[in-house]
Protein backbone atom coordinates (compact mmCIF):
# COMPACT_ATOMS: atom_id res chain seq x y z
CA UNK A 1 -2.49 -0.39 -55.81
CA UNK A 2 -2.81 2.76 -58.22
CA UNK A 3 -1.72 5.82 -56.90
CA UNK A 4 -5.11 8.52 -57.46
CA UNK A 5 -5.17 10.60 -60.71
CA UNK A 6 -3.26 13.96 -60.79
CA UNK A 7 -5.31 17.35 -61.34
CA UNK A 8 -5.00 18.43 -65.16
CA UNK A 9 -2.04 20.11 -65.88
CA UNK A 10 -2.27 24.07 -64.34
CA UNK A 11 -4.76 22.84 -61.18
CA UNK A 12 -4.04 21.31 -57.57
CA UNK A 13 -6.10 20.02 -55.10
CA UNK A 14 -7.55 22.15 -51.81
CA UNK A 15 -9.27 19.34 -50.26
CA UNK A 16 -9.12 15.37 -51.15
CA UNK A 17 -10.47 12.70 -49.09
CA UNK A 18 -11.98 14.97 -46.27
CA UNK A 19 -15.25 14.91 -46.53
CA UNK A 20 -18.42 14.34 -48.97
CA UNK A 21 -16.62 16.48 -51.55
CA UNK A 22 -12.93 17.42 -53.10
CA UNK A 23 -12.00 20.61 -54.43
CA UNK A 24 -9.42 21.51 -57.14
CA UNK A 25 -8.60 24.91 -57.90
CA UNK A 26 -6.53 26.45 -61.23
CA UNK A 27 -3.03 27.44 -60.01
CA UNK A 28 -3.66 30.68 -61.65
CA UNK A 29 -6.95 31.45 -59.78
CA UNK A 30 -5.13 30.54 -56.68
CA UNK A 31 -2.39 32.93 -57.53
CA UNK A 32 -5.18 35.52 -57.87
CA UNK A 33 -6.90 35.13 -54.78
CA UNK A 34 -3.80 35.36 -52.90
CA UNK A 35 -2.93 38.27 -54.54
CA UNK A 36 -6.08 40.42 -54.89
CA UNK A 37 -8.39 39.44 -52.16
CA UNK A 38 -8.69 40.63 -48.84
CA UNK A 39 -8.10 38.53 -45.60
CA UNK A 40 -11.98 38.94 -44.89
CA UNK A 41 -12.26 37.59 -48.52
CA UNK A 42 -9.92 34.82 -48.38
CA UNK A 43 -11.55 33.88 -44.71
CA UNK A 44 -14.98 34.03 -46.19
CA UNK A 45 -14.19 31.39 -49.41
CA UNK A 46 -12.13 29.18 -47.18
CA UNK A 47 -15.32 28.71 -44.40
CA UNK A 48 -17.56 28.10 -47.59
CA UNK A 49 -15.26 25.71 -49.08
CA UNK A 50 -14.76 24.21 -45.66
CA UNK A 51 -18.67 23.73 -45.24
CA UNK A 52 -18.79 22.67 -48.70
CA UNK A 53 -16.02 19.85 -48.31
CA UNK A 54 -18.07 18.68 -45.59
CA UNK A 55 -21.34 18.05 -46.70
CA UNK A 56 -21.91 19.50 -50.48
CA UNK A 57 -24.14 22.26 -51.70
CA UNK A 58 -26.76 22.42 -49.68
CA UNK A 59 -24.38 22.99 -46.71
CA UNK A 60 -24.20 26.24 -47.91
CA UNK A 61 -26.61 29.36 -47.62
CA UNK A 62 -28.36 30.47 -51.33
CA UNK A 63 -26.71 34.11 -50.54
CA UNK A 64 -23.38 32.58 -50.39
CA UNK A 65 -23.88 30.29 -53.14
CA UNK A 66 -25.29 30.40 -56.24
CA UNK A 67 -25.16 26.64 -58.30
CA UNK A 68 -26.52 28.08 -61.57
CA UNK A 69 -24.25 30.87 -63.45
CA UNK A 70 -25.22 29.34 -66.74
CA UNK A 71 -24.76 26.58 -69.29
CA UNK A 72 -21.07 26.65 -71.19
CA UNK A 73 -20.45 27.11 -73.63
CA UNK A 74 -24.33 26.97 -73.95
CA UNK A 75 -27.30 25.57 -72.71
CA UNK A 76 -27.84 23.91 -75.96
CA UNK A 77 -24.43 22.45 -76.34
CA UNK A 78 -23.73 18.77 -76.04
CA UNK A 79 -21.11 18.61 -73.30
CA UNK A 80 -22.25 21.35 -71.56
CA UNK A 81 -21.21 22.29 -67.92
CA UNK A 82 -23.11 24.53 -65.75
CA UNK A 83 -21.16 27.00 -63.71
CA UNK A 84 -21.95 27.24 -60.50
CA UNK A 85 -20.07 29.75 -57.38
CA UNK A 86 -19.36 30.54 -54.38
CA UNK A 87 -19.74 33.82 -52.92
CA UNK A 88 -17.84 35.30 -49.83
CA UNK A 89 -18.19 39.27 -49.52
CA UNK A 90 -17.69 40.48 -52.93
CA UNK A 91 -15.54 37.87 -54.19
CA UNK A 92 -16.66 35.04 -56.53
CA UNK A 93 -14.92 31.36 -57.34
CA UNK A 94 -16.50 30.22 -60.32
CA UNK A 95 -16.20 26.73 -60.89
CA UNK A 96 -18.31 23.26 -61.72
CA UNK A 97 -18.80 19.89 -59.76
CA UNK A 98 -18.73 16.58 -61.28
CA UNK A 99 -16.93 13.47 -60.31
CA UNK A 100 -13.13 13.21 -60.55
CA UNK A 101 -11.24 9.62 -59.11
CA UNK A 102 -14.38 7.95 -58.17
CA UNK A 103 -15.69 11.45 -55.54
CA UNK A 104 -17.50 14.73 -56.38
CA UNK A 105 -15.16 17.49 -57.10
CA UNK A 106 -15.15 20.90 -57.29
CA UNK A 107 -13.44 22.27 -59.76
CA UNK A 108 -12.80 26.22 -59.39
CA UNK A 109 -11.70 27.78 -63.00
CA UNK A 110 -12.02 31.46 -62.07
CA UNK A 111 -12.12 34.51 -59.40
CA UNK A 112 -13.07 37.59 -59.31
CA UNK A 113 -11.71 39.15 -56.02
CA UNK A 114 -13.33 42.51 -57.18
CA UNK A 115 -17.18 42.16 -57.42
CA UNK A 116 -18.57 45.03 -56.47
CA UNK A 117 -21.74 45.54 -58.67
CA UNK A 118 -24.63 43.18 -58.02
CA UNK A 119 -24.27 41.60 -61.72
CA UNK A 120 -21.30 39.54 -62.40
CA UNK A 121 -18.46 40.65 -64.30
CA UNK A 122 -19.44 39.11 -67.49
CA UNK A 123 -15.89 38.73 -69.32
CA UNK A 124 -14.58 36.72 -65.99
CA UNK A 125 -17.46 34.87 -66.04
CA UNK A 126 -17.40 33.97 -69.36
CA UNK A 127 -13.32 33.20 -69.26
CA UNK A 128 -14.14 30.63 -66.08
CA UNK A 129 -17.09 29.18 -68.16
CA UNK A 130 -14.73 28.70 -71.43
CA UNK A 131 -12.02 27.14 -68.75
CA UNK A 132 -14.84 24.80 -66.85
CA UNK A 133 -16.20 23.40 -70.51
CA UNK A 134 -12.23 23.25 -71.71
CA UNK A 135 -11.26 21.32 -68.45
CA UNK A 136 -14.50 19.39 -68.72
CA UNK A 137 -13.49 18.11 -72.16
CA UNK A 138 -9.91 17.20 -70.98
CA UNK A 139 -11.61 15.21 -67.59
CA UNK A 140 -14.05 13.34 -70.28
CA UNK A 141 -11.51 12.06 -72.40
CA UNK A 142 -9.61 10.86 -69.11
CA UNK A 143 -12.21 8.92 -68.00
């Protein structure tokens, strides 16, 4: 029997096996979050990601997550990946879904522990949407 892929290189599994859904987050984002979010934060992402394990997207309410952040690295680009996130009190995960060893998995590529305007903080967004499409690319040629 094969043992189940690895994460790329610089990401590690939250979840795997437990419910409907994985998730895999970048070791750097995790780094962040620990670092720069609050322990209302850090509660808040891990009950979304919880309810998300369990039964996908629509476990989750629209105010605490949004599945359309944009296209990347455009809506008009062939292998495009369409950021989606999830969003505790003024902290966002940025990150895409698609399927990784034979289950849906989220894939977060970003954070910004620091929202506090109702607009996104375009540069971070734009860095996790460059790191989803990169990391999307790498997955393809894996599979």
């Amino acid at each position: 029997m094969r043992a189940a892929p690895r994460p790329p290189d610089g990401y590690e599994y939250l979840s795997r096996g437990r419910g409907t859904h994985d998730i895999v987050i970048r070791t750097k984002a995790s780094k962040e979050l620990e670092k720069k979010a609050t322990i209302e934060q850090r509660a808040g992402l891990s009950d979304l990601v919880t309810r998300y394990i369990k039964d996908g997207p629509a476990a989750l309410p629209p105010k605490k997550f949004n599945g359309n952040e944009g296209w990347f690295p455009s809506d008009k680009a062939p292998r495009k990946v369409r950021l989606e996130a999830f969003k505790p009190w003024q902290l966002r995960a940025y990150g895409f879904c698609r399927e990784f060893n034979g289950r849906p998995t989220f894939f977060v590529t970003g954070i910004d522990p620091s929202k506090k305007q109702n607009r996104a903080d375009q540069e971070i967004l734009r860095a996790a949407g460059k790191e989803a499409a990169s990391l999307n690319e790498i997955l393809e040629a894996c599979t």
